[in-house]
C-alpha atoms as a PDB file:
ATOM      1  CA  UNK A   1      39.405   5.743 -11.823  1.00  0.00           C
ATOM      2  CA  UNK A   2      36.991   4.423  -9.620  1.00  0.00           C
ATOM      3  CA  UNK A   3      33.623   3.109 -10.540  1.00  0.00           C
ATOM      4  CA  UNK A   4      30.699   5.373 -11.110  1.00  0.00           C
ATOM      5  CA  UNK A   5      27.851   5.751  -8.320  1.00  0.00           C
ATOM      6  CA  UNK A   6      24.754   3.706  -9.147  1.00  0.00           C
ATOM      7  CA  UNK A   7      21.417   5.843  -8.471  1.00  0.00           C
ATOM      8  CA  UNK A   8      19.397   4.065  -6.604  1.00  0.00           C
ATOM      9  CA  UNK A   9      15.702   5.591  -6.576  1.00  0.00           C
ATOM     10  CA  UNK A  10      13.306   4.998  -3.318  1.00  0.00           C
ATOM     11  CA  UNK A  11       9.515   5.775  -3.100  1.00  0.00           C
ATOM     12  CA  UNK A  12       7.953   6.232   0.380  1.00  0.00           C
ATOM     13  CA  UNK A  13       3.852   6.015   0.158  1.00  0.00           C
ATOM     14  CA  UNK A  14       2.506   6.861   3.262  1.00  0.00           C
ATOM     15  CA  UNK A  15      -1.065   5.573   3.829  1.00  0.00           C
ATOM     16  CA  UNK A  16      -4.107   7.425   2.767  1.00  0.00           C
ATOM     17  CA  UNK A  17      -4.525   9.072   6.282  1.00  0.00           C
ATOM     18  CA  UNK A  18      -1.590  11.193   5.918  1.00  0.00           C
ATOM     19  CA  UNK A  19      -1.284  12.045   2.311  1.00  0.00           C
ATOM     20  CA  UNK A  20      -2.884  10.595  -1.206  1.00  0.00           C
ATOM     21  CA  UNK A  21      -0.018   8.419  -2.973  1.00  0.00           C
ATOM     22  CA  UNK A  22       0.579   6.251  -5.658  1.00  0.00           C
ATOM     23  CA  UNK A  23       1.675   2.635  -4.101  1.00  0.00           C
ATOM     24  CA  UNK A  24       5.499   3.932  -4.745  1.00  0.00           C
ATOM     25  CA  UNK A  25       5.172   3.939  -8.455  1.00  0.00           C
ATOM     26  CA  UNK A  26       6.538   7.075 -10.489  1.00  0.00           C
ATOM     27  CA  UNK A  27       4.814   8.801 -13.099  1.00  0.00           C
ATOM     28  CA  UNK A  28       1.397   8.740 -11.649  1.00  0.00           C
ATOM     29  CA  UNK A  29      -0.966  11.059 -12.868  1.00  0.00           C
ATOM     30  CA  UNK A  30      -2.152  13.908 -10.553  1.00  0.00           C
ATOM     31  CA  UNK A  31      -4.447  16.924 -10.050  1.00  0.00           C
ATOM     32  CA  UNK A  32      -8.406  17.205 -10.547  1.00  0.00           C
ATOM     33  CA  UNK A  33     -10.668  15.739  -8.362  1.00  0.00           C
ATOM     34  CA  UNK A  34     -12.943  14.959 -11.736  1.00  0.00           C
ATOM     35  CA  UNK A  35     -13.142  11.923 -13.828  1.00  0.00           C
ATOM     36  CA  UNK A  36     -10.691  11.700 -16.892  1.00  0.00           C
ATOM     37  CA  UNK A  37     -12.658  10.540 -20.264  1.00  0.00           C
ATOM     38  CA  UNK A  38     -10.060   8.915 -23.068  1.00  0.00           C
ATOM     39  CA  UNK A  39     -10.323   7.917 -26.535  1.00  0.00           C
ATOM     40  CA  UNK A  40     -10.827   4.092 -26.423  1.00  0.00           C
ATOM     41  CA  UNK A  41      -8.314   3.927 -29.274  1.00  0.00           C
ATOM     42  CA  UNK A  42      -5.876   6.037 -26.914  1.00  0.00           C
ATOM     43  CA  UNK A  43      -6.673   2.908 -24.064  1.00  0.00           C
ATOM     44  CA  UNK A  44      -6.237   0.780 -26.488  1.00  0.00           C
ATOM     45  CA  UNK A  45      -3.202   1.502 -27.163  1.00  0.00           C
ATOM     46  CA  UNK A  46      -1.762   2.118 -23.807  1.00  0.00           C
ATOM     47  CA  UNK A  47      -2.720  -0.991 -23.050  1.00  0.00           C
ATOM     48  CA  UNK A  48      -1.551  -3.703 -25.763  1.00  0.00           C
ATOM     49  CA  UNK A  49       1.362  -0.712 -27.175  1.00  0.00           C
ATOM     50  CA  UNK A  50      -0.974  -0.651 -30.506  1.00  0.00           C
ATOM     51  CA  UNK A  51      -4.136   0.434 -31.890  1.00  0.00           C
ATOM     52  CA  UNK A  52      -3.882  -2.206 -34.085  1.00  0.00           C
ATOM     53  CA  UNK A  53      -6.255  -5.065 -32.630  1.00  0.00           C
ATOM     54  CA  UNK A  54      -5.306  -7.437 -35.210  1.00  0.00           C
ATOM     55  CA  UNK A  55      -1.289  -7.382 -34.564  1.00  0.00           C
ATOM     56  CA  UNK A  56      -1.852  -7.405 -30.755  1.00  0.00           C
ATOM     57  CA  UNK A  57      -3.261 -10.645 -30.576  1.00  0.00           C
ATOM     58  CA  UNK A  58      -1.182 -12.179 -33.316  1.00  0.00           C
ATOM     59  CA  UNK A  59      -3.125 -11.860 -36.445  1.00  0.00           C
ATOM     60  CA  UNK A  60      -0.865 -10.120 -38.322  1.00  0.00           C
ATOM     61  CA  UNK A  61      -1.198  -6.892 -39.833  1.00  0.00           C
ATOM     62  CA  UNK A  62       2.159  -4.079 -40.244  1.00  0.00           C
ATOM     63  CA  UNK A  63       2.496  -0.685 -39.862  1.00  0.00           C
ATOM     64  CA  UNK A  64       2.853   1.853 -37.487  1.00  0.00           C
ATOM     65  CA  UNK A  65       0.253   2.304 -34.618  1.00  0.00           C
ATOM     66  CA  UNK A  66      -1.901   4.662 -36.310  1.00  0.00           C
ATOM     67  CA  UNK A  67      -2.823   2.316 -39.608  1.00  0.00           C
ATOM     68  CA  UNK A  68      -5.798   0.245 -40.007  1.00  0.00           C
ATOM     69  CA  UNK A  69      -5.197  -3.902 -40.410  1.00  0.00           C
ATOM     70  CA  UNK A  70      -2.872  -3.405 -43.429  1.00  0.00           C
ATOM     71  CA  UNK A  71      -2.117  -7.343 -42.999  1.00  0.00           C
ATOM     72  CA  UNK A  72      -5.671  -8.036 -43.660  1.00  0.00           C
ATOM     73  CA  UNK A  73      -6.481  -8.395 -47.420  1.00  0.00           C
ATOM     74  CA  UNK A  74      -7.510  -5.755 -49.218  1.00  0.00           C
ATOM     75  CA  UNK A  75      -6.760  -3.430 -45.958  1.00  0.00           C
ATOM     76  CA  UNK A  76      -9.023  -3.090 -43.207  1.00  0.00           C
ATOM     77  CA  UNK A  77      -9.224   0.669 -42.547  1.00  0.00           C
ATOM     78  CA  UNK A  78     -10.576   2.259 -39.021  1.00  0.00           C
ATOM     79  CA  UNK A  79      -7.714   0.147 -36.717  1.00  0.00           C
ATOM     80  CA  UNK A  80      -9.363  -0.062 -33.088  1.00  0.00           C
ATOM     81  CA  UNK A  81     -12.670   1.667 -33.628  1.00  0.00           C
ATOM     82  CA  UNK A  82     -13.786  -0.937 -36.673  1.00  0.00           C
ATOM     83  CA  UNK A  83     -12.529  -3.539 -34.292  1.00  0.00           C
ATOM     84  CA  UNK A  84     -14.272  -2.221 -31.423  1.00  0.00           C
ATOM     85  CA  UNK A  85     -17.433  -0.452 -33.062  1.00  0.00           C
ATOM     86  CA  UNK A  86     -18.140  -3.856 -35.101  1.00  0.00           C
ATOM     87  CA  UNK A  87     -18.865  -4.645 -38.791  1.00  0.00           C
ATOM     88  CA  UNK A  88     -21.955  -2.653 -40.437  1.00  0.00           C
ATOM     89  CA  UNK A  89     -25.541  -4.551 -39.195  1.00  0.00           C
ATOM     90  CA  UNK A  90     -24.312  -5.940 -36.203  1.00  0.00           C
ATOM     91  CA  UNK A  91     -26.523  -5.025 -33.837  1.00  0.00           C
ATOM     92  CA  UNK A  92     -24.711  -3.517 -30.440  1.00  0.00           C
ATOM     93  CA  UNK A  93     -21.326  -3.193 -31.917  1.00  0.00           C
ATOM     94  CA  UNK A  94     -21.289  -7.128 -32.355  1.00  0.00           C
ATOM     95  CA  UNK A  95     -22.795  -9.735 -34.511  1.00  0.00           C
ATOM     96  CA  UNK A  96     -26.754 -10.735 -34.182  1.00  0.00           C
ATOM     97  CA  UNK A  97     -27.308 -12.636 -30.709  1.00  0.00           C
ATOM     98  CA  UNK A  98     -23.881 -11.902 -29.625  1.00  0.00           C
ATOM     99  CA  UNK A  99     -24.095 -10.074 -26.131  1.00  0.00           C
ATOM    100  CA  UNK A 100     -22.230  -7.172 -25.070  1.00  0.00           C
ATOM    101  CA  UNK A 101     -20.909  -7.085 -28.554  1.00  0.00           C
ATOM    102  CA  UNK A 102     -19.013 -10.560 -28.117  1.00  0.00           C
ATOM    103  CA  UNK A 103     -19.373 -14.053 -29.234  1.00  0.00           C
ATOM    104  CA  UNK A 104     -21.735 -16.597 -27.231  1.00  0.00           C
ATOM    105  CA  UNK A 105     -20.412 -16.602 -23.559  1.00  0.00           C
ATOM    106  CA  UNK A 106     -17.990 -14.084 -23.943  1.00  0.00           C
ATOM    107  CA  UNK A 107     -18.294 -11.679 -21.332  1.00  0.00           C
ATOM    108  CA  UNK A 108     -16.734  -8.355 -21.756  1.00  0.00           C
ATOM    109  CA  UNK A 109     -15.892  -8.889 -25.127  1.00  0.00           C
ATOM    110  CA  UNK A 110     -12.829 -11.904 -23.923  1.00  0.00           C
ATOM    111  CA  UNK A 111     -12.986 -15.220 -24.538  1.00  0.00           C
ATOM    112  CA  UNK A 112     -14.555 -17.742 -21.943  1.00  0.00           C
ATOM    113  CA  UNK A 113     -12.392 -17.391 -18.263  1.00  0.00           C
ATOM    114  CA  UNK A 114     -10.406 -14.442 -19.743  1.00  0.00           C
ATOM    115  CA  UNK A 115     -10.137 -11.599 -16.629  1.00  0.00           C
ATOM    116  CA  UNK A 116      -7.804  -9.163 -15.776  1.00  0.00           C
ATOM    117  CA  UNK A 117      -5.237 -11.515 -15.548  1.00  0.00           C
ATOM    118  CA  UNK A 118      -5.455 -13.572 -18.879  1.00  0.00           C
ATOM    119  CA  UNK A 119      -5.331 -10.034 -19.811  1.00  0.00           C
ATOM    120  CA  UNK A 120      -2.449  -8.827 -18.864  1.00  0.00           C
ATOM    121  CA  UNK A 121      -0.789 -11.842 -19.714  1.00  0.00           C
ATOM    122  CA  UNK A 122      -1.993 -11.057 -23.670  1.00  0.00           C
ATOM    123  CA  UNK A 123      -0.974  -7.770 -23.093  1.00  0.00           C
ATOM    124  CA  UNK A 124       2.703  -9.412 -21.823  1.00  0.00           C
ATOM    125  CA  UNK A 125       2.592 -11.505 -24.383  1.00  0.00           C
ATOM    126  CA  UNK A 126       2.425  -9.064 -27.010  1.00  0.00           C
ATOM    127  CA  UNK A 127       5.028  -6.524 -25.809  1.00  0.00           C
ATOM    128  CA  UNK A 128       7.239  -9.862 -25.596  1.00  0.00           C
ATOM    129  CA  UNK A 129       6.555 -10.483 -29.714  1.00  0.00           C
ATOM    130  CA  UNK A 130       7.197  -6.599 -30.526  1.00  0.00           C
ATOM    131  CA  UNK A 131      10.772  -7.335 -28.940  1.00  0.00           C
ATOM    132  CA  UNK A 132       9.511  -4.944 -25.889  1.00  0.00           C
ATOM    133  CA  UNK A 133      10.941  -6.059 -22.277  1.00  0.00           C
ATOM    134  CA  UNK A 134       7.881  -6.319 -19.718  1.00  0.00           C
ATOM    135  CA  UNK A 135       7.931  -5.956 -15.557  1.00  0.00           C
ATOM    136  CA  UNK A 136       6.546  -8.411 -13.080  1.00  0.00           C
ATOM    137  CA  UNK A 137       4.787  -7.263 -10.602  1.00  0.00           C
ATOM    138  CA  UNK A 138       6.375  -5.532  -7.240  1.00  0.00           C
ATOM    139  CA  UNK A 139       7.717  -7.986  -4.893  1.00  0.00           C
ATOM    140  CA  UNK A 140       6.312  -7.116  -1.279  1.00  0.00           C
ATOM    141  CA  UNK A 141       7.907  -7.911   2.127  1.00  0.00           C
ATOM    142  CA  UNK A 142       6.928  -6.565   5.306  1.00  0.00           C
ATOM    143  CA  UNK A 143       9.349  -4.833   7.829  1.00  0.00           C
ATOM    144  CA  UNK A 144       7.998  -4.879  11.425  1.00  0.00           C
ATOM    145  CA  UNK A 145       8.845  -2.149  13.792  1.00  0.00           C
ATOM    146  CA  UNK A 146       8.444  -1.612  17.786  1.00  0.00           C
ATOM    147  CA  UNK A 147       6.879   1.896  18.880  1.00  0.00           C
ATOM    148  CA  UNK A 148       9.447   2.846  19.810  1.00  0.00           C
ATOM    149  CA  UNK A 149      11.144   2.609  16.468  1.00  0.00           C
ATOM    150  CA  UNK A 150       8.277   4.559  14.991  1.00  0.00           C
ATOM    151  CA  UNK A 151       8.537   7.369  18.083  1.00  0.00           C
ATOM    152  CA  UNK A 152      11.978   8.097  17.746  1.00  0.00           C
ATOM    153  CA  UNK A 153      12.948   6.632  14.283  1.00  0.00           C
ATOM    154  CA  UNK A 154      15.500   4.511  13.357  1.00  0.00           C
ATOM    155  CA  UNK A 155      17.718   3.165  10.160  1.00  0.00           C
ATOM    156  CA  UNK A 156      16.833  -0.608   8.850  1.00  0.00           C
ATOM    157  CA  UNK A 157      19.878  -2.471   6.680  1.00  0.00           C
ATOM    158  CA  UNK A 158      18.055  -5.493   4.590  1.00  0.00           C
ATOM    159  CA  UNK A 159      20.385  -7.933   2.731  1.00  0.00           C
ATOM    160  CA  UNK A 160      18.811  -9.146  -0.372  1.00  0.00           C
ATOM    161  CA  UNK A 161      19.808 -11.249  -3.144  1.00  0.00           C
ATOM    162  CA  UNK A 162      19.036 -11.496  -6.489  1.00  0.00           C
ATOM    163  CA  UNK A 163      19.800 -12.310 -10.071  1.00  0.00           C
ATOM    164  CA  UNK A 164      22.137 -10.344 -12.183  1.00  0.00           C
ATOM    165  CA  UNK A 165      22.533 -10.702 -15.450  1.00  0.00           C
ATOM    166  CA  UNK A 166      26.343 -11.776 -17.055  1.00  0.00           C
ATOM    167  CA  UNK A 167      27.735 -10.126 -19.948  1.00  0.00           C
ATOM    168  CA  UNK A 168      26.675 -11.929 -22.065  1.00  0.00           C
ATOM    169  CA  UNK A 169      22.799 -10.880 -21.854  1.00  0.00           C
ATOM    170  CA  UNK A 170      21.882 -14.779 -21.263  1.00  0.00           C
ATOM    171  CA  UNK A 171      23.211 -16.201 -18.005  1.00  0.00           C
ATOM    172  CA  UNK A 172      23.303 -14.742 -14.669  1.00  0.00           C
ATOM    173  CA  UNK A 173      24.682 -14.854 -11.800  1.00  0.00           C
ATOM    174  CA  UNK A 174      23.581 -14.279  -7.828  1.00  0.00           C
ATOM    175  CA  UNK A 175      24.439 -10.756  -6.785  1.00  0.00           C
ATOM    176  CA  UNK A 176      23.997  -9.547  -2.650  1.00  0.00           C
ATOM    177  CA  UNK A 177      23.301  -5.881  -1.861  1.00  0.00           C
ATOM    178  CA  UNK A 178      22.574  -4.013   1.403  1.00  0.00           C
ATOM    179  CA  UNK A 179      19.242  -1.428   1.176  1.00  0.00           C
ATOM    180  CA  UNK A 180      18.970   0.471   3.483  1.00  0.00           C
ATOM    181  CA  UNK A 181      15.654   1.810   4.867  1.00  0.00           C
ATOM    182  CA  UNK A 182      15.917   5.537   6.992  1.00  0.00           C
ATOM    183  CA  UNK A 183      12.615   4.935   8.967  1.00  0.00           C
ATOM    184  CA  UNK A 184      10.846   8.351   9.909  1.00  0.00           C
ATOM    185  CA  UNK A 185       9.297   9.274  13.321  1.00  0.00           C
ATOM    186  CA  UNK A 186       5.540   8.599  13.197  1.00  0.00           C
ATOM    187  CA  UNK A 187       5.544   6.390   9.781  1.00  0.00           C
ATOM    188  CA  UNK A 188       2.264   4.387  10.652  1.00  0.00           C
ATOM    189  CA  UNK A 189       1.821   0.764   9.878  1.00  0.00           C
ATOM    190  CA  UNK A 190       1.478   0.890   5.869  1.00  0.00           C
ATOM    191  CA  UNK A 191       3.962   3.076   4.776  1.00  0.00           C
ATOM    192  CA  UNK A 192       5.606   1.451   1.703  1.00  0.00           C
ATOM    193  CA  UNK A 193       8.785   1.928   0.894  1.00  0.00           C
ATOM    194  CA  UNK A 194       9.553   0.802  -3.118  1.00  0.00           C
ATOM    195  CA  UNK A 195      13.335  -0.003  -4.317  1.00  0.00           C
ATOM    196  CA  UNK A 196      13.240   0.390  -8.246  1.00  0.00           C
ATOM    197  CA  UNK A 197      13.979  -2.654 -10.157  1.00  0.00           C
ATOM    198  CA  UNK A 198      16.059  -3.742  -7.680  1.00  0.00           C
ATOM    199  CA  UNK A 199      14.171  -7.317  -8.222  1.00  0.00           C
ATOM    200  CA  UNK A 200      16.276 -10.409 -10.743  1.00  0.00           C
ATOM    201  CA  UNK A 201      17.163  -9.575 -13.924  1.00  0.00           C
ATOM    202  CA  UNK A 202      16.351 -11.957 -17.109  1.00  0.00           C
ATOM    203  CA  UNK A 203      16.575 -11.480 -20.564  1.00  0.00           C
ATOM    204  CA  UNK A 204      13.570  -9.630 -22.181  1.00  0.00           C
ATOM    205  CA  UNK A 205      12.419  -8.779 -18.299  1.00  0.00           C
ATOM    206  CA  UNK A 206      12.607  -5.344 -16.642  1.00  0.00           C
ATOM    207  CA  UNK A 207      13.765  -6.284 -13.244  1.00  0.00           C
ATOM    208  CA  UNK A 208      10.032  -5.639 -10.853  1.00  0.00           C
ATOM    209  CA  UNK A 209      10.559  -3.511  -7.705  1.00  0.00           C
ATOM    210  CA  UNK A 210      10.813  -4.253  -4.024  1.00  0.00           C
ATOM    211  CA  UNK A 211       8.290  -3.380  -1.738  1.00  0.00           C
ATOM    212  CA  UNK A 212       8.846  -2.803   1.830  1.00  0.00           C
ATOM    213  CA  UNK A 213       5.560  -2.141   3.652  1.00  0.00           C
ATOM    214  CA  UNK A 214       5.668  -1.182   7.536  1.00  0.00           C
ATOM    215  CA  UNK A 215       4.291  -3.171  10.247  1.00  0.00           C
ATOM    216  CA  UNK A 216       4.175  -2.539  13.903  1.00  0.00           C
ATOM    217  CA  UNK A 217       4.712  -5.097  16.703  1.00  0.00           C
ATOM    218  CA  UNK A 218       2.926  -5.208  19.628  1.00  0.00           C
ATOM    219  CA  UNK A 219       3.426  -3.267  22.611  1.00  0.00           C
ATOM    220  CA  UNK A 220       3.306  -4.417  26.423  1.00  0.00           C
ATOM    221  CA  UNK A 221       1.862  -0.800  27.495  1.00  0.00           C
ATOM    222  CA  UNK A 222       1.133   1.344  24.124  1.00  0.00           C
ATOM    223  CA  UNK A 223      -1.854   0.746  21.358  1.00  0.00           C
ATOM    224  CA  UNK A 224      -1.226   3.014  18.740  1.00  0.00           C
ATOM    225  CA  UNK A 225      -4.585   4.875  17.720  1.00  0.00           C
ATOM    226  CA  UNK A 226      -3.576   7.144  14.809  1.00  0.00           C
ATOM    227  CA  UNK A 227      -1.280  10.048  16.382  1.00  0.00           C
ATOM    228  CA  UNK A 228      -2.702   9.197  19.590  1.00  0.00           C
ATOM    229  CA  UNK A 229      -1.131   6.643  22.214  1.00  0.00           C
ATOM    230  CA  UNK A 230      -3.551   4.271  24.458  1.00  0.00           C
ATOM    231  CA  UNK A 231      -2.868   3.076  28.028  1.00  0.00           C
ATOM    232  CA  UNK A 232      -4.956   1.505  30.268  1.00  0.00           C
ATOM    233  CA  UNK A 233      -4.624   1.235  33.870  1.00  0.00           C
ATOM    234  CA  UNK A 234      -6.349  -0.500  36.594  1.00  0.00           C
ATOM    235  CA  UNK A 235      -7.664   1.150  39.580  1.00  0.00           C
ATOM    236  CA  UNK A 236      -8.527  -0.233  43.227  1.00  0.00           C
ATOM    237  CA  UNK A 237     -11.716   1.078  43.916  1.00  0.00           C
ATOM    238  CA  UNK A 238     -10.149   3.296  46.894  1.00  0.00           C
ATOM    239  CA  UNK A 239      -8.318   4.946  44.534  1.00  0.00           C
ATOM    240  CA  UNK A 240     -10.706   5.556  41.979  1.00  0.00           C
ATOM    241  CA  UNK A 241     -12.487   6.772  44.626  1.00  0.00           C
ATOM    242  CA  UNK A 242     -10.012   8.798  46.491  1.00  0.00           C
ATOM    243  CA  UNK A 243      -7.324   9.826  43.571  1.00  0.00           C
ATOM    244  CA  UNK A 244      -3.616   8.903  43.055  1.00  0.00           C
ATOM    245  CA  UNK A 245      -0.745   9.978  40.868  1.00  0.00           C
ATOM    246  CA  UNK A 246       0.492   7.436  38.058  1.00  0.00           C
ATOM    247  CA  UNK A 247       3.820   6.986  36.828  1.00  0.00           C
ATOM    248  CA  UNK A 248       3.882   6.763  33.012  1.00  0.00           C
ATOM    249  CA  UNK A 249       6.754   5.753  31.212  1.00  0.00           C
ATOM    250  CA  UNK A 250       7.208   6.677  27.757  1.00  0.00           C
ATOM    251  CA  UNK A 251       8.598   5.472  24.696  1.00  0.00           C
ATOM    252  CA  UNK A 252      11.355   7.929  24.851  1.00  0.00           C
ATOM    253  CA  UNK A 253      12.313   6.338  27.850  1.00  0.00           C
ATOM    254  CA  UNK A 254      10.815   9.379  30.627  1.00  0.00           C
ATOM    255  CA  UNK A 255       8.746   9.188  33.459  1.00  0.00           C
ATOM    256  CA  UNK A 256       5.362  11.066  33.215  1.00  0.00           C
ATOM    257  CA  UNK A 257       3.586  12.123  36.663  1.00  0.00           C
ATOM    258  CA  UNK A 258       0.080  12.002  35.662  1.00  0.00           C
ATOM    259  CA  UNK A 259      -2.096  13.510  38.456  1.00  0.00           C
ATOM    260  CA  UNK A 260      -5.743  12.070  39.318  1.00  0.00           C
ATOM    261  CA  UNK A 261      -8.193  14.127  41.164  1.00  0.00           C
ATOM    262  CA  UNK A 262     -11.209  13.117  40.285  1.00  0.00           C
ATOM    263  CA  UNK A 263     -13.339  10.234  40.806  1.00  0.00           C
ATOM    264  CA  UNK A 264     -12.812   7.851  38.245  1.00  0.00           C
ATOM    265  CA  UNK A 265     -15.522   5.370  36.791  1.00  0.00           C
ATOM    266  CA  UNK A 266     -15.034   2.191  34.836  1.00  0.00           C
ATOM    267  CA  UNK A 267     -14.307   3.239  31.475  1.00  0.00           C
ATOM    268  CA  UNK A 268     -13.206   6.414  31.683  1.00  0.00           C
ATOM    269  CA  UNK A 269     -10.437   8.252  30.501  1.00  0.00           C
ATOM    270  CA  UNK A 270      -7.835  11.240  30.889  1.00  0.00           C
ATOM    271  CA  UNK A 271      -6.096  12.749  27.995  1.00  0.00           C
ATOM    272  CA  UNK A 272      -2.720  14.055  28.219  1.00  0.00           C
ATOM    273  CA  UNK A 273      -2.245  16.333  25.342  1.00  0.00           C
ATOM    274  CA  UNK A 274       1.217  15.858  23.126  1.00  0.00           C
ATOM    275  CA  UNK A 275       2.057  12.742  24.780  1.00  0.00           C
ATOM    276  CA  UNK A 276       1.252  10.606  21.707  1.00  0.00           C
ATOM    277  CA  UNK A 277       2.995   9.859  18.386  1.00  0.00           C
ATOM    278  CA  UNK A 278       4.866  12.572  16.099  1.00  0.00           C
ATOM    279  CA  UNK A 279       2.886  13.580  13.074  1.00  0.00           C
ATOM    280  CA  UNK A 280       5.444  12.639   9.792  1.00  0.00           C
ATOM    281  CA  UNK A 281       4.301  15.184   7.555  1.00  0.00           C
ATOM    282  CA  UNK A 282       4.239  18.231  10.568  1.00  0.00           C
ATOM    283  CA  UNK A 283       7.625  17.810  12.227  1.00  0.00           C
ATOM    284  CA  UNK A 284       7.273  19.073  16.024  1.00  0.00           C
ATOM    285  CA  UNK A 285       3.927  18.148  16.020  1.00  0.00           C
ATOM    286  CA  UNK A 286       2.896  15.438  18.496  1.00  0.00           C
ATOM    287  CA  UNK A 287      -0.599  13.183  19.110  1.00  0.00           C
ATOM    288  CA  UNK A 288      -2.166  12.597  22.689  1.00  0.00           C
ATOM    289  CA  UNK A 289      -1.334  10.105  25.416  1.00  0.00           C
ATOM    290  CA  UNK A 290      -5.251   8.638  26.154  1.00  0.00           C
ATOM    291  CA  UNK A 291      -5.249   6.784  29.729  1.00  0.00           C
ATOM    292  CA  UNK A 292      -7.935   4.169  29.871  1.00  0.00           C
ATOM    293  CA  UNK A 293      -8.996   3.477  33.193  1.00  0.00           C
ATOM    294  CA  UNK A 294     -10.349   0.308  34.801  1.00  0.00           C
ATOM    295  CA  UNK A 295     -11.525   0.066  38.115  1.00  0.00           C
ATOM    296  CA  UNK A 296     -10.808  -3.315  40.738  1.00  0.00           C
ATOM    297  CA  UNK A 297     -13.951  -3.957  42.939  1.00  0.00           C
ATOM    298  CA  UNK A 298     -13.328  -6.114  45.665  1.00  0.00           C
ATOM    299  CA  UNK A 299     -14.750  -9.567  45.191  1.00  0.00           C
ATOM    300  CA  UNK A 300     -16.001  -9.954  49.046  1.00  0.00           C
ATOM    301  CA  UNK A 301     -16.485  -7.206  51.984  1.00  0.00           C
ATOM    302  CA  UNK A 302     -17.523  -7.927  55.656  1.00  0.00           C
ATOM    303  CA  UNK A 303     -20.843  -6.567  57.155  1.00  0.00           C
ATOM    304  CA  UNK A 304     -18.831  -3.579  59.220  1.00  0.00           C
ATOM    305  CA  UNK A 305     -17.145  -2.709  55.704  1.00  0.00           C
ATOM    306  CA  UNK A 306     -20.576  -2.311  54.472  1.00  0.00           C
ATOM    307  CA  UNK A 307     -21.732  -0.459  57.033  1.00  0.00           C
ATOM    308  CA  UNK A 308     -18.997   1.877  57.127  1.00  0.00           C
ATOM    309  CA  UNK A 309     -19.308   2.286  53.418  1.00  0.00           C
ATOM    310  CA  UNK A 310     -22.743   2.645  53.444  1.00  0.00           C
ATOM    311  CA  UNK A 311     -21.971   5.618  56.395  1.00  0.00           C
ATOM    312  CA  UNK A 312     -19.558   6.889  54.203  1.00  0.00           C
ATOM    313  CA  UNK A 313     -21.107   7.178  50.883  1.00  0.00           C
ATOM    314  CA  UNK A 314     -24.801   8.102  52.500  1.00  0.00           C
END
């Protein structure tokens, strides 16, 4: 019989100028456009997995999430909103001359040089005691592309190696796997691509994700500018003056014939339309090609030139 197919599960996030996303993480919440107002117990215990203050930080206390500090003798009814709301008399949730509802010099009721970090490492560190595996966070690599990788589209193959756990559930062992990466025509620089748990595995850990964000490289005739494609050319002054026709090649590997009739001044530009980038989310849909002119004056000219030019131009 041979082995069953692993799923493998891919996010693409494509940056805020072509859609809203969620950095390649599932389960984000959508809809609205308003704010979302919770019950601080209800943050509570999304965040430390209890509403039980005392048992998150290790000060005992049993039950399910919904009980008061049980461990606590006598029983400390109320759970996170005694904890949070503060003992009767204490003046702004917290004791007299404690600000914010802390102790002196805590800030944001955490003890001194606690942030977000310190914590999520409590909040780690609890899920850890309550026998509950925890994920680090995503590992991010960038993947560079030419324009014309990102005009046409193209298929990356990344070898990466990690840890796998053994049988056991203890040791592990190095494991090598191919992802593979179907780039899209028009993906801009920022597009993140997200592997699921595809990081090392440890005991107690949920393998963290890997990132791949997009990057372009730099091109010897094209600067991307959205959907659009810049090119700048330099003129002589004659024919700025007089017209030409430019040859334009493309990143598709064609030859545009672009026309120019008009007198052209330094810093101007011609658009031709549907020349540019394709648009991801409209397939068939293309941005502009923006020529960028500038124009070569002659360093010196003789007296007759002058006077010819000055005939010329009167």
């Amino acid at each position: 019989m041979p082995p069953a197919a692993s799923l493998l599960r891919v996010h693409v996030c494509i940056p805020p100028s072509e859609s809203l996303c969620n950095a390649g993480f599932s389960g984000g919440g959508g809809g609205g456009g308003g704010a979302r107002f919770h019950d601080p117990a209800e943050i509570f215990a999304q965040f430390f997995g209890t509403n039980n203050p005392f048992s998150a930080f290790g000060m005992g206390g049993g039950g399910s999430d919904d009980e008061g500090a049980e461990g606590m003798p006598g029983g400390m009814p109320g759970g996170f909103r005694m904890f949070m709301g503060g003992m009767p008399g204490m003046g702004g949730g917290g004791m007299p001359g404690m600000a914010g509802g802390g102790m002196p010099g805590m800030a944001g009721m955490g003890m001194p040089g606690m942030g977000p970090a310190a914590g999520a490492g409590a909040a780690a560190a609890g899920a850890r005691r309550r026998g509950q595996p925890v994920q680090p966070e995503p590992i991010k690599r960038q993947l560079l592309c030419t324009l014309e990788e990102l005009f046409s589209g193209t298929t990356k193959r990344i070898k990466v190696t990690r840890k796998r756990l053994n049988s056991d559930g203890k040791t592990t062992r190095p494991d090598e796997k191919v992802l593979e990466i179907v780039v899209k025509p028009g993906w801009k620089k920022g597009t993140t691509v997200t592997f699921e748990r595809e990081g090392d595995e440890e005991p107690g850990v949920i393998p963290a994700d890997l990132q791949f964000i997009i990057g372009e490289k730099e091109h010897d005739r094209f600067r991307r500018d959205g959907h659009n494609l810049v090119h700048t050319v330099k003129l002589p002054l004659a024919e700025a003056l007089c017209g030409t026709t430019l040859d334009v090649r493309t990143l598709d590997g064609r030859t545009l014939s672009v026309p120019v009739t008009e007198v052209v001044a330094p810093g101007a530009s011609k658009t031709v339309r549907g020349e540019g980038m394709p648009v991801s989310k409209t397939p068939g849909t293309r941005g502009d090609l923006v020529i960028r002119f500038e124009v070569a004056f002659p360093r010196s000219l003789s007296e007759d030139k002058k006077r010819q030019l000055r005939a010329l131009l009167a």
